[in-house]
Protein backbone atom coordinates (compact mmCIF):
# COMPACT_ATOMS: atom_id res chain seq x y z
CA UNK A 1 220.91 36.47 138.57
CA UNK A 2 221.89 35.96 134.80
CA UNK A 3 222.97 32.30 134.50
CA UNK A 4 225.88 31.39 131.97
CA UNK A 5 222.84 30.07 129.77
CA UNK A 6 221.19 33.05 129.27
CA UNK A 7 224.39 35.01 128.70
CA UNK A 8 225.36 32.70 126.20
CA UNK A 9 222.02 33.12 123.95
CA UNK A 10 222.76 36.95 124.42
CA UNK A 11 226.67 36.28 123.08
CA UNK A 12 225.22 34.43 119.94
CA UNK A 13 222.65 37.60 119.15
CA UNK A 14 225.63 39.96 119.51
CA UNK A 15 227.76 37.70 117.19
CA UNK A 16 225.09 38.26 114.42
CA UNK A 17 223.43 34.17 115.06
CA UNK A 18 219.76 35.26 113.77
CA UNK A 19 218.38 31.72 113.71
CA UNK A 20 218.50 29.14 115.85
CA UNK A 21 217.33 25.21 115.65
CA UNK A 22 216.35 22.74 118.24
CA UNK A 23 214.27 20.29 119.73
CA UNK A 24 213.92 21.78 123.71
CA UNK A 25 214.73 18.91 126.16
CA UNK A 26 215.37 17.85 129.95
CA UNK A 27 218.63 19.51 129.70
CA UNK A 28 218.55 22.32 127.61
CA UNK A 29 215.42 24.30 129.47
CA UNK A 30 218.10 27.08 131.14
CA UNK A 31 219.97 27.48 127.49
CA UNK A 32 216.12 28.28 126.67
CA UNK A 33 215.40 30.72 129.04
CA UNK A 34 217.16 33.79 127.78
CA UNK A 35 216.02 32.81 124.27
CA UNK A 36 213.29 35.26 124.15
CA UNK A 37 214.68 38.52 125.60
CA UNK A 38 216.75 37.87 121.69
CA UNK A 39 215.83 38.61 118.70
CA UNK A 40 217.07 35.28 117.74
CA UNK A 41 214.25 33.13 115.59
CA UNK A 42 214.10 29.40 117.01
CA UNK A 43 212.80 26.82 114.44
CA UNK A 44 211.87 23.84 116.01
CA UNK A 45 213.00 20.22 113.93
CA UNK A 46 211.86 16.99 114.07
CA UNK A 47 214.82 15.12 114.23
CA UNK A 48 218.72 16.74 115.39
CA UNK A 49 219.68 15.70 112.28
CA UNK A 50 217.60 17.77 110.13
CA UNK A 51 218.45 20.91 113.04
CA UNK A 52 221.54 20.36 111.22
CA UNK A 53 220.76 20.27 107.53
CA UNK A 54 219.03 23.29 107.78
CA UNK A 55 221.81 25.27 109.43
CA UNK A 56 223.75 23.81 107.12
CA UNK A 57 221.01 24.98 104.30
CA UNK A 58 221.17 28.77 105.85
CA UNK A 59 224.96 29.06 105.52
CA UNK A 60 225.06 27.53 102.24
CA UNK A 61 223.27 30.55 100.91
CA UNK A 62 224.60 33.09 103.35
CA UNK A 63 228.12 31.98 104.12
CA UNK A 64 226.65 33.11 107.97
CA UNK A 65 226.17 30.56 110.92
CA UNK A 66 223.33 29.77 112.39
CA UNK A 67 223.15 27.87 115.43
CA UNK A 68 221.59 24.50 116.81
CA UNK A 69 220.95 23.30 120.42
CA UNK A 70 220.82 19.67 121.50
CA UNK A 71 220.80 17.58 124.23
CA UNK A 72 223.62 15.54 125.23
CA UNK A 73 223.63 11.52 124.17
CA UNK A 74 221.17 11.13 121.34
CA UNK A 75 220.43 14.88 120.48
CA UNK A 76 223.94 15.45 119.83
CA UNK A 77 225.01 12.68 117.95
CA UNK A 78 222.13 12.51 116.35
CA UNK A 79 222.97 15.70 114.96
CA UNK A 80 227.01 14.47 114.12
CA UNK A 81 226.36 13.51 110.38
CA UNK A 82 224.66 17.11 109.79
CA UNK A 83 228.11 18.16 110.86
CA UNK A 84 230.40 15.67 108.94
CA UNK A 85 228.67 17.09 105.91
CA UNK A 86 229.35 20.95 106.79
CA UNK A 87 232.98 19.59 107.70
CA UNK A 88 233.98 18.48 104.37
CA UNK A 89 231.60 21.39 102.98
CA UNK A 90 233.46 24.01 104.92
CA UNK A 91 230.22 25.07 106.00
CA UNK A 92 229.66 26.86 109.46
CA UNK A 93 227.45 25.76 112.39
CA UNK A 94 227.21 26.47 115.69
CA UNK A 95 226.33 23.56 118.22
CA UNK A 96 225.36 24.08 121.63
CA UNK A 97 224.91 20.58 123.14
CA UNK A 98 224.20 20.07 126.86
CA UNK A 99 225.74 17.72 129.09
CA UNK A 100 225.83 16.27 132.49
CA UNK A 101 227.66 17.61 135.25
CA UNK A 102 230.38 18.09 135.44
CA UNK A 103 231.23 16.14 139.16
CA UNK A 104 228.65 13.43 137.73
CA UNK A 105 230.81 12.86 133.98
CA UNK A 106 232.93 9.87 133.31
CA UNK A 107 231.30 7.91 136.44
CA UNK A 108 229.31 5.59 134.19
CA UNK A 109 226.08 5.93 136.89
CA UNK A 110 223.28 5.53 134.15
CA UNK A 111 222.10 9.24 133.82
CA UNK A 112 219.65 10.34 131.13
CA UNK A 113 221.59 10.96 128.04
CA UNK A 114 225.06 10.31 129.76
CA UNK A 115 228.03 9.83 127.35
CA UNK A 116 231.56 8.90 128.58
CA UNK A 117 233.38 11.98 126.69
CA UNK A 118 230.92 14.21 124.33
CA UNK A 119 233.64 16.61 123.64
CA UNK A 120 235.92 13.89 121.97
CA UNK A 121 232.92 12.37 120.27
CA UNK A 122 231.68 15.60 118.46
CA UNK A 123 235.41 16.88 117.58
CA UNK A 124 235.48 14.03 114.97
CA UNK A 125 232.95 16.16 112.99
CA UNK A 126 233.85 19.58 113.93
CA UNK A 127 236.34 22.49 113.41
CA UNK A 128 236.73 22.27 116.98
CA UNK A 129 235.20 20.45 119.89
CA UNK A 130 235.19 22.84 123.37
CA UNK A 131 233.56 21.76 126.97
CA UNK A 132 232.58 24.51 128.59
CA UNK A 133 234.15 24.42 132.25
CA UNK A 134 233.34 27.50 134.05
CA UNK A 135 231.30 30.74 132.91
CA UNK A 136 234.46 33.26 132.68
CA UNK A 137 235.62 30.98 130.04
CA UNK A 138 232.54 31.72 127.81
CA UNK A 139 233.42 35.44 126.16
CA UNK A 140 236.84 33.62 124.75
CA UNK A 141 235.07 30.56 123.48
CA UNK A 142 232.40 32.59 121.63
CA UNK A 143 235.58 34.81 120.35
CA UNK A 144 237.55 31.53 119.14
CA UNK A 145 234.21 29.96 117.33
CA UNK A 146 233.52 33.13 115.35
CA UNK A 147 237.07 33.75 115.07
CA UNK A 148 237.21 30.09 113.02
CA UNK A 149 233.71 31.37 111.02
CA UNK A 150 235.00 34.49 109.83
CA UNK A 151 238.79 33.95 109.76
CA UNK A 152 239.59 30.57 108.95
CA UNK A 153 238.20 27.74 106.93
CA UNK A 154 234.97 27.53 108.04
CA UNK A 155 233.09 24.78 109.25
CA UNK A 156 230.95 23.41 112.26
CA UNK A 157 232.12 24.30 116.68
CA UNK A 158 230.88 22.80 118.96
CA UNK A 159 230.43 23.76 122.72
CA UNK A 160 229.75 21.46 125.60
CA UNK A 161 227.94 23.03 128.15
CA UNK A 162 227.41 21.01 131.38
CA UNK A 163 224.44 21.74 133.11
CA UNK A 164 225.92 22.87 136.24
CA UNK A 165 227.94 25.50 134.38
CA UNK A 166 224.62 26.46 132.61
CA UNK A 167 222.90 27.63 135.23
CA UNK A 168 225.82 29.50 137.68
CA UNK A 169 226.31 32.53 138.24
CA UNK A 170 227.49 34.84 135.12
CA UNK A 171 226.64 38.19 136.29
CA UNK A 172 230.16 39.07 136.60
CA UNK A 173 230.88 38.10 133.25
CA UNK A 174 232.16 40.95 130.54
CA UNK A 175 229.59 41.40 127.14
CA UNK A 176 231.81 42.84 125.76
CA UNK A 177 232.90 40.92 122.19
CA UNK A 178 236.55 39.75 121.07
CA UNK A 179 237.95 41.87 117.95
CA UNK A 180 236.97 39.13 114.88
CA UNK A 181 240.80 38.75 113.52
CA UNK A 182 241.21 39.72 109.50
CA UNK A 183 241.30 36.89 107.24
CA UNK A 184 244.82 36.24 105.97
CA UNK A 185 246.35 37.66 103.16
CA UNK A 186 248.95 36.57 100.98
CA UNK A 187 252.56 37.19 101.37
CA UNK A 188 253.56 39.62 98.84
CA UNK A 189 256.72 37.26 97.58
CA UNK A 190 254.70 34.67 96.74
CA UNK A 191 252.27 36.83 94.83
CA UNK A 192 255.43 38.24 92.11
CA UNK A 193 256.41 34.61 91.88
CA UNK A 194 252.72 33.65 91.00
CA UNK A 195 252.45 36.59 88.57
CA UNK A 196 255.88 35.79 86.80
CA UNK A 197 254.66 32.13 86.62
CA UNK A 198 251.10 33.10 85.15
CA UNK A 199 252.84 35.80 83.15
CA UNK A 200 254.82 32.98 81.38
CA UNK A 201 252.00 31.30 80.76
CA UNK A 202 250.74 29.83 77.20
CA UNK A 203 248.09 27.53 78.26
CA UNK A 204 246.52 28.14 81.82
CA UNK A 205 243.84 27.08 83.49
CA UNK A 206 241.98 28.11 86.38
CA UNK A 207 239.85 25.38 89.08
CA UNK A 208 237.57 27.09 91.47
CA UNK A 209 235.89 25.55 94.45
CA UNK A 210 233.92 26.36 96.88
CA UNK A 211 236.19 28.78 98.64
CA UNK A 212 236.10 31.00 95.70
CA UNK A 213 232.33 31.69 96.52
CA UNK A 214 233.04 34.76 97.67
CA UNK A 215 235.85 35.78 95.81
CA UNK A 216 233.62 36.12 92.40
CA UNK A 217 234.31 39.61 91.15
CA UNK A 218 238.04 39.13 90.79
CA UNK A 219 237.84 35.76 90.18
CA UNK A 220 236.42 36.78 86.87
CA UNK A 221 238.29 39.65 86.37
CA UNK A 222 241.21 37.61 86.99
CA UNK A 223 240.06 35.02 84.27
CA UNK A 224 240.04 37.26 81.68
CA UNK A 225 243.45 38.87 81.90
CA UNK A 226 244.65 35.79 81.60
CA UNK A 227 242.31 34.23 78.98
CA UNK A 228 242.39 31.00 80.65
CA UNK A 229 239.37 28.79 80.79
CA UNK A 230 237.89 27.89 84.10
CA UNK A 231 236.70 24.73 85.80
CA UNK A 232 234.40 24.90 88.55
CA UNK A 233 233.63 21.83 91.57
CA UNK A 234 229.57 21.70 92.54
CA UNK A 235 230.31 24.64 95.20
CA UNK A 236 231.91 27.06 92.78
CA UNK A 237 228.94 26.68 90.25
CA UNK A 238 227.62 30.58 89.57
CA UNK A 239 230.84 32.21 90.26
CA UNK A 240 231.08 32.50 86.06
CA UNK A 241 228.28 32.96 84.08
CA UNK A 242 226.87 29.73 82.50
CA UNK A 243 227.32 32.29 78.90
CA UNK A 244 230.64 33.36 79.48
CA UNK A 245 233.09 32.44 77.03
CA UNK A 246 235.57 30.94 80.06
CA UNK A 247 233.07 28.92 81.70
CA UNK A 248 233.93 25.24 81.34
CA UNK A 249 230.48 24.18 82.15
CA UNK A 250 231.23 20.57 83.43
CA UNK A 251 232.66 18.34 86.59
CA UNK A 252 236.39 18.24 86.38
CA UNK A 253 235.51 14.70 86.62
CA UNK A 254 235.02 14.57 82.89
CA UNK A 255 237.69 13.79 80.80
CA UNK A 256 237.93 16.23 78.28
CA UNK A 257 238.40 18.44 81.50
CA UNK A 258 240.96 16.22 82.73
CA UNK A 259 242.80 16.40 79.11
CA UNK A 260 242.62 20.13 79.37
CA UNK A 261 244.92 20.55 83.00
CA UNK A 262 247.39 17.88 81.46
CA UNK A 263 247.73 20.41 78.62
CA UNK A 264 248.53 23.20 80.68
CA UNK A 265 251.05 24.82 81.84
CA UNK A 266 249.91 26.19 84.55
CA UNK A 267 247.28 25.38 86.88
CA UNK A 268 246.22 28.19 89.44
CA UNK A 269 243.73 26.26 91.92
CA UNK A 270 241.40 28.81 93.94
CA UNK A 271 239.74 27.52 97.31
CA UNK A 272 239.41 24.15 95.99
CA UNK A 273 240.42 20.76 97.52
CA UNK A 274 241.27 18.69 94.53
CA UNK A 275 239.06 15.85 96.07
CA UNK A 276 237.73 13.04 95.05
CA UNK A 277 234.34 13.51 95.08
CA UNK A 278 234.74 16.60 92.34
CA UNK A 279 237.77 15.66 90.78
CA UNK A 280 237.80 11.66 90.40
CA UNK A 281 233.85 11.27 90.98
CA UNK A 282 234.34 8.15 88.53
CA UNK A 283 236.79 6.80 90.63
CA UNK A 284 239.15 5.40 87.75
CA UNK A 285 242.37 7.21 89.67
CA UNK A 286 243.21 8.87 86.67
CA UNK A 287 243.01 12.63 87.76
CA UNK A 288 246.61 14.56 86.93
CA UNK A 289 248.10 17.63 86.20
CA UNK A 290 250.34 18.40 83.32
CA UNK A 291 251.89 21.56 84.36
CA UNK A 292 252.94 23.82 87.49
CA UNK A 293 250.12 24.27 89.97
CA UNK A 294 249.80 27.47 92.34
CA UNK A 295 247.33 26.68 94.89
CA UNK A 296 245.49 29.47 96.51
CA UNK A 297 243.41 28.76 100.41
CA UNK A 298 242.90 29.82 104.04
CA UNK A 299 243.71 26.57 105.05
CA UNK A 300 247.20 25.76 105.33
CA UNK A 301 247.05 21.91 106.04
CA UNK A 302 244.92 21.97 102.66
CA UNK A 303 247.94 22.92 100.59
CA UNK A 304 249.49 19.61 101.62
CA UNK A 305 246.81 17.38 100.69
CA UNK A 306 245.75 15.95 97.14
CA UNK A 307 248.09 17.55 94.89
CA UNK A 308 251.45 18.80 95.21
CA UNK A 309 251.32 22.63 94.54
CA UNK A 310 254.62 24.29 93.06
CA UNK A 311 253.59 27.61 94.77
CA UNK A 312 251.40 27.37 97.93
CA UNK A 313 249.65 30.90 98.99
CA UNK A 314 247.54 30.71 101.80
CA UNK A 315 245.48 33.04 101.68
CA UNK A 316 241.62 34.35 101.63
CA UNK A 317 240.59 33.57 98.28
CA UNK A 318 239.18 37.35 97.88
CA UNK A 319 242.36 38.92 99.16
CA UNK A 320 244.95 37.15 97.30
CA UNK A 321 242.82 37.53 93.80
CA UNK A 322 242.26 41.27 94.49
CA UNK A 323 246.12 41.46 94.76
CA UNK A 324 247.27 39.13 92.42
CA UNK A 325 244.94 41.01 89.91
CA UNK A 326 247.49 44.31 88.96
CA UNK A 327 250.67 42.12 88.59
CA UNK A 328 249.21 40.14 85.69
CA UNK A 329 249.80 41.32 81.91
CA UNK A 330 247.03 41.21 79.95
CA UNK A 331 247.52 38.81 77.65
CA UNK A 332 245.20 36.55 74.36
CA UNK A 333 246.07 32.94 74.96
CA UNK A 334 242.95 31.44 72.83
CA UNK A 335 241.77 30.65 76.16
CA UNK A 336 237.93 31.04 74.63
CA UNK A 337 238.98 28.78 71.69
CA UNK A 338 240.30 26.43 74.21
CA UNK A 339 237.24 26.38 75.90
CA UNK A 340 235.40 26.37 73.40
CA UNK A 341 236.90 23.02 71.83
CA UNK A 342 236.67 21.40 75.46
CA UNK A 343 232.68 21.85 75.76
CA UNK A 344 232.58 20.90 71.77
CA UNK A 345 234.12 17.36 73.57
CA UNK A 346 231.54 17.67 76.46
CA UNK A 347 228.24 17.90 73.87
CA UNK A 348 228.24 14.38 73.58
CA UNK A 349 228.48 13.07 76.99
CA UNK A 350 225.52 15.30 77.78
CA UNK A 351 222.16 13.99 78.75
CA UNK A 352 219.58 15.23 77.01
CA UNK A 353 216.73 14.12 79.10
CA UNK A 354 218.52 15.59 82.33
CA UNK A 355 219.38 18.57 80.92
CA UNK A 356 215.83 19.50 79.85
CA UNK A 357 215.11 18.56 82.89
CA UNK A 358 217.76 20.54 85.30
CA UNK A 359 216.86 23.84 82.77
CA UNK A 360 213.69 23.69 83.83
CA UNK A 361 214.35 24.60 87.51
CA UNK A 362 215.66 28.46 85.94
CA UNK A 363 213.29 28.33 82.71
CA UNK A 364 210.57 28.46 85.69
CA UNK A 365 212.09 30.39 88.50
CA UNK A 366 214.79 32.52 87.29
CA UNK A 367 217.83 33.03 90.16
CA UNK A 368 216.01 29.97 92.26
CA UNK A 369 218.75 28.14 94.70
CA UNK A 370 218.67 24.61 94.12
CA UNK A 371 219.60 22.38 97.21
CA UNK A 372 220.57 18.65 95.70
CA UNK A 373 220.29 15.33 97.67
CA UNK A 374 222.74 12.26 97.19
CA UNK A 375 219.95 11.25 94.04
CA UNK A 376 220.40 10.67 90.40
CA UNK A 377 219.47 14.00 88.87
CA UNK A 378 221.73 15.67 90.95
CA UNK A 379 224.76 13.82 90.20
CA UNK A 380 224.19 14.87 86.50
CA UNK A 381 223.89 18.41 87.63
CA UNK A 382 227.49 17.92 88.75
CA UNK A 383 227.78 18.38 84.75
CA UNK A 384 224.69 19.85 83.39
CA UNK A 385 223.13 21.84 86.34
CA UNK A 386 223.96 26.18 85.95
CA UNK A 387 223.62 27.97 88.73
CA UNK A 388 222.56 31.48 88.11
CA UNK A 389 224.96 33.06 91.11
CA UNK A 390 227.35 32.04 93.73
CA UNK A 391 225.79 30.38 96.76
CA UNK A 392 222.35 29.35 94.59
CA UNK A 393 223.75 25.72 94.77
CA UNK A 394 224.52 23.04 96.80
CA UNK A 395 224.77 19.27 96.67
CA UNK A 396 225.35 16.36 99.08
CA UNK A 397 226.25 14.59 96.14
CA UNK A 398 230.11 15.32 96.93
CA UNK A 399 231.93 15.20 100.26
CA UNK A 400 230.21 13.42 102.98
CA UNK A 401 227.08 11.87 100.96
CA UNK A 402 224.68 12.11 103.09
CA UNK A 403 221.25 11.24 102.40
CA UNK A 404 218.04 13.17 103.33
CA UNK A 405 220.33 16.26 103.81
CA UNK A 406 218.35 18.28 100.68
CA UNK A 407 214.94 18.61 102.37
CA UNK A 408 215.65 20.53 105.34
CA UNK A 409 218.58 22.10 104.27
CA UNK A 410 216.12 23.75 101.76
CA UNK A 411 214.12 25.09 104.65
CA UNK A 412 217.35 26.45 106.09
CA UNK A 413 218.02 28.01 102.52
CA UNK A 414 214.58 29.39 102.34
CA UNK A 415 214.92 30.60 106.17
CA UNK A 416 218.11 32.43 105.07
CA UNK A 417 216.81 33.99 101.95
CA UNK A 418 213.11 34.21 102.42
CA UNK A 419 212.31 36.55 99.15
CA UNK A 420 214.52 33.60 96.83
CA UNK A 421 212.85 31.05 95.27
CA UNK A 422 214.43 27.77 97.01
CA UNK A 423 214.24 23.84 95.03
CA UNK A 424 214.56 21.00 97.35
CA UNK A 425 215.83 17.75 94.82
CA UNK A 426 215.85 14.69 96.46
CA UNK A 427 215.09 11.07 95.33
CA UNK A 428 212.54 8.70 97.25
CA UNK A 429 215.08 6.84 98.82
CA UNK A 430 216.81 10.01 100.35
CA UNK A 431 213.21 11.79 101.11
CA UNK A 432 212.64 8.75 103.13
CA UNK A 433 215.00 10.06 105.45
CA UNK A 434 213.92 13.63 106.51
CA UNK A 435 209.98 13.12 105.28
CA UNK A 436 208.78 14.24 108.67
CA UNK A 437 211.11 17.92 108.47
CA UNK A 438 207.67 18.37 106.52
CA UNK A 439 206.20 19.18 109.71
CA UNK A 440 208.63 21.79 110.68
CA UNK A 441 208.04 23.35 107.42
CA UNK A 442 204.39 23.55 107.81
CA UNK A 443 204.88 24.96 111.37
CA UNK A 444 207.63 27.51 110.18
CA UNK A 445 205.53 28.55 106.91
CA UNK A 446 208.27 28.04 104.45
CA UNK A 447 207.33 27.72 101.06
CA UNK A 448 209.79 25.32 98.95
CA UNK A 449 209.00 23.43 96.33
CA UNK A 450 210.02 19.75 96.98
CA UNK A 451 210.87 17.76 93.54
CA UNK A 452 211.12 13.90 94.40
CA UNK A 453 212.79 12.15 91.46
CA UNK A 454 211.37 8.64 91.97
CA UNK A 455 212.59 5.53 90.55
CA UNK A 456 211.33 3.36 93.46
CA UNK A 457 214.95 2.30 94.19
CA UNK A 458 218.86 3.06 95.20
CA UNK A 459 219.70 4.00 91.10
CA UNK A 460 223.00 4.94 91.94
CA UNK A 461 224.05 1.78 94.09
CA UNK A 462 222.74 -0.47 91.85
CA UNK A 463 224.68 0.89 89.04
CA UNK A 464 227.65 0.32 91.34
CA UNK A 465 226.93 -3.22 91.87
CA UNK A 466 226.21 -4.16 88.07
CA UNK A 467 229.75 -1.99 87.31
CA UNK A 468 231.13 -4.78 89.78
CA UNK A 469 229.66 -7.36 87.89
CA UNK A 470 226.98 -8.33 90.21
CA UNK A 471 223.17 -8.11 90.32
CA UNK A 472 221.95 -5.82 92.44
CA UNK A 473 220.56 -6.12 95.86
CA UNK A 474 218.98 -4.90 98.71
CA UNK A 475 218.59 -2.11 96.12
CA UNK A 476 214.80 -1.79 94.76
CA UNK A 477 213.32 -0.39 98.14
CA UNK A 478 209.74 -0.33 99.06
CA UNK A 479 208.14 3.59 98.07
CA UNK A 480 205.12 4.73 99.66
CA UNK A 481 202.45 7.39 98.08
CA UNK A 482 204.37 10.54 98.76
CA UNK A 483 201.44 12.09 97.54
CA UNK A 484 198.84 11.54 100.47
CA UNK A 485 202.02 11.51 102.68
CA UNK A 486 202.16 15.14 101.62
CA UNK A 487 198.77 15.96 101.85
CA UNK A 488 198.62 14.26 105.29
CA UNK A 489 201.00 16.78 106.74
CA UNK A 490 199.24 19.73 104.81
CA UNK A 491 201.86 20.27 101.59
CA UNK A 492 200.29 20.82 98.17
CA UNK A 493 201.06 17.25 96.62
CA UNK A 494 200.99 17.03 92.48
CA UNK A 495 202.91 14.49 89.90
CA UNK A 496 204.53 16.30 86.80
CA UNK A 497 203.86 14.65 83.67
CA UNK A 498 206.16 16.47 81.52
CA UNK A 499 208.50 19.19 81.66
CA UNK A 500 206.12 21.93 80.84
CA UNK A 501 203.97 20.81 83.42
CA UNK A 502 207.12 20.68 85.90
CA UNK A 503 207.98 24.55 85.22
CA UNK A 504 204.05 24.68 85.51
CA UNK A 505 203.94 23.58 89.13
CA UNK A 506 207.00 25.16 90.33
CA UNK A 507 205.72 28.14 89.73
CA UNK A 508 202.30 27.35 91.86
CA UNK A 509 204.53 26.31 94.46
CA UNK A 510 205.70 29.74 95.05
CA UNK A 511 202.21 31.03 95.67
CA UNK A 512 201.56 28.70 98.97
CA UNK A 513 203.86 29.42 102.33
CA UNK A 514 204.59 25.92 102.79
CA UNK A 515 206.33 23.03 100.98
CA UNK A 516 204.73 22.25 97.84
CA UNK A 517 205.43 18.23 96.91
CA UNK A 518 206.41 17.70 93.20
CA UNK A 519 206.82 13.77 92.26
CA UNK A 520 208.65 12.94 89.02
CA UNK A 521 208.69 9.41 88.06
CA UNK A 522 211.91 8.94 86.29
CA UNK A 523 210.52 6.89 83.34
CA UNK A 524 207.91 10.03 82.39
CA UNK A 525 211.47 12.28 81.98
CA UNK A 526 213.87 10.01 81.10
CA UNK A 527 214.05 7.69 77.79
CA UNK A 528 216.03 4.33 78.24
């Protein structure tokens, strides 16, 4: 007999899931035991939380799911802030939790890792939130989550699967997969009246996010028929050129950025949420537009949010470029002297100490994908950090916040992309978090090198509470020696004295297949 667990593992294969993360428990044994008859790779965490950071990690680079298996109770919401941050990320995931049965849920009886309604629980960080109820049910469900990955703004499922309905019967159940729906395009109406809009144009800009990723080649294209400069949010970073002459190579945040989309006319906003987190990061209130805006997404209820669009396409990013492309008239609009004068503004508010320090990550490993933690040095690469291609970025620094998310989403990263050089930066109050993901990394053999920026406290929050006029507290934590903490699970453990010596030991760290530690004590790097 094939049970609805085993069918389900073959589903996720046929799908195109290649990796899969979990911790095995009481419950989950029958989603295990088709798991090898796949050619499905199963990473084992040590913690649900970091099962989802590094899902999170592989997509990031990939755009792909991967999936992750829990338990019910504590394995599944342990894994719930992994998914918040792939929520606001638009990031897919897969989750496969287990759960009681279904004649024993609601009863309140005291059952190993009982919760009163796990569906309802997990849909406040997911796309969409499914229990599974019987095994005919399953071929639609798989159709619907992959339907949402490849068709819709993406971002974590989840599927309930009671044990009871894991291990019946499913030998009667069809293999056969669901037609993937085409992503939407955009009307062609709206298109002319974007084009006559643009084509009117004297000043206009162009903000990318994240949902642009993808969308690069006419993105760019795009750009320079209309010789308008272009912002991008910490997900869009690589989708221009860090060289190119239209590459506004700072957050929106700043406010020579902010000066330039007052001053135009027209706005055309690509995949990109407005939010706070890339657009207001300072939190002053103060972001506006001056001029029309044409927002561009596959999310409809997106449109409605943040800013009030003047023309709202939605649309996938790639289509509605690639169309909107032949209706423009190339046109010079001094959009490289506009951008030009804008980054002129930026030079100053520029740290030079970070910036030698973010260059070094390329100067050493050319095309590397940097994963960023909630720590200092990444919130100045919100400004100063170039990524060298789409997807070769990411940040918890925006969105959701988490901390401890850059470590194992690294290993994810490296998991996706095994022949790419992947940077884990994370501060020593974040790394405090996922530390023991070293483990998994050791097990795995993924080679990462693991740059702690350590200033032995919360920098960030404490600058928060002196900008509130108080003194700091609860803020200067307690740091261990990372370096024999390292060396106690097996990683290569150094301290970089300088920057040369940084690009030195990144480049060692690619010569081991497992995480190489790199500490950098922020007063060696960074003058007061």
């Amino acid at each position: 007999m094939a049970t609805c667990g085993e069918i389900l593992v073959k589903l996720m294969e046929a799908y195109g899931i290649e990796c899969a993360f979990g911790i095995p428990g009481t419950h989950t044994i029958e989603l295990y035991r088709g798991l090898p008859q796949t050619n499905i790779r199963h990473v084992t965490p040590r913690h649900e939380q970091g099962a989802g950071f590094m899902a999170d990690g592989y997509a990031r680079l990939t755009g792909k799911p991967a999936a992750c298996m829990t338990v019910s109770g504590p394995g599944a919401l342990n894994i719930a802030t992994a998914m918040g941050q792939a929520l606001q990320d638009s990031v897919p995931m897969l989750v496969i939790s287990a759960d009681n049965n279904t004649f024993e849920k609601g009863l309140g009886e005291g059952r190993l890792h009982e919760t009163r309604n796990l569906q309802a629980a997990m849909a406040e960080c997911s796309v969409w939130s499914h229990t599974l109820a019987r095994a005919d049910e399953l071929p639609k469900v798989m159709a619907r989550a992959f339907a949402i990955f490849n068709s819709e703004r993406p971002g974590p499922v989840h599927i309930s699967m009671p044990l009871n309905v894991t291990t019946s019967n499913a030998d009667h159940v069809p293999m056969d997969l669901w037609a993937i729906p085409s992503r939407p395009a955009a009307a062609p109406a709206q298109l002319q009246q974007a084009a006559d809009l643009l084509n009117e144009s004297q000043r206009p800009v162009i903000a990318l996010g994240g949902g642009a990723a993808d969308a690069a080649e006419w993105v760019r294209a795009l750009a320079e028929k209309l010789d308008a400069p272009v912002s991008l949010t910490h997900n869009a970073k690589g989708i221009l050129p860090v060289d190119h002459s239209l590459h506004v190579d700072t957050s929106p945040s700043y406010q020579p950025v902010r000066d330039l989309y007052l001053d135009a006319d027209v706005v055309l906003g690509i995949g990109t949420e407005f939010s706070e987190s890339d657009y207001d990061f300072f939190f002053n209130g103060e972001f506006a537009l001056g001029g029309k805006l044409i927002r561009i997404d596959i999310d409809a209820t997106q449109l409605t949010r943040n800013v009030r669009p003047d023309i709202a396409i939605r649309a996938d990013a790639q289509l509605a470029t690639e169309a909107l492309l032949p209706l423009i008239n190339e046109s010079r609009r001094n959009g490289s002297q506009r951008t030009a004068q804008v980054k002129e503004l930026l030079a100053p508010l520029n740290h030079p100490g970070y910036q030698a320090f973010l260059d070094a990550f390329q100067v050493a490993l050319p095309g590397a994908a940097v994963i960023g933690d909630s720590t200092q040095p990444a919130y100045f690469g919100a400004a100063q950090y170039h990524a060298p291609a789409p997807r070769r970025f990411a940040s918890a620094a925006t969105g959701y916040g988490t901390l401890g998310y850059a470590l194992p989403a690294a290993f994810g990263a490296k998991l996706a992309k095994p022949d790419l050089p992947v940077i884990s930066l994370i501060g020593d109050g974040g790394l405090q978090f996922t530390i023991n993901e070293l483990s998994t990394a050791i097990e795995a053999k993924i080679s990462v090198a693991v740059v702690v920026w350590n200033n032995e406290r919360y920098e960030m929050i404490a600058q928060n509470f002196v900008d509130a006029g108080m003194e700091p507290i609860a803020c200067d934590i307690y740091t261990p020696n990372f370096l024999k903490i390292a060396e106690g699970y097996g990683c290569p453990a150094h301290r970089a004295e300088s920057i040369e010596h940084l690009i030195e030991l990144l480049r060692q760290a690619q010569k081991v297949d497992v995480p190489t530690i790199i500490e950098v004590r922020e007063q060696d790097f960074i003058q007061a």
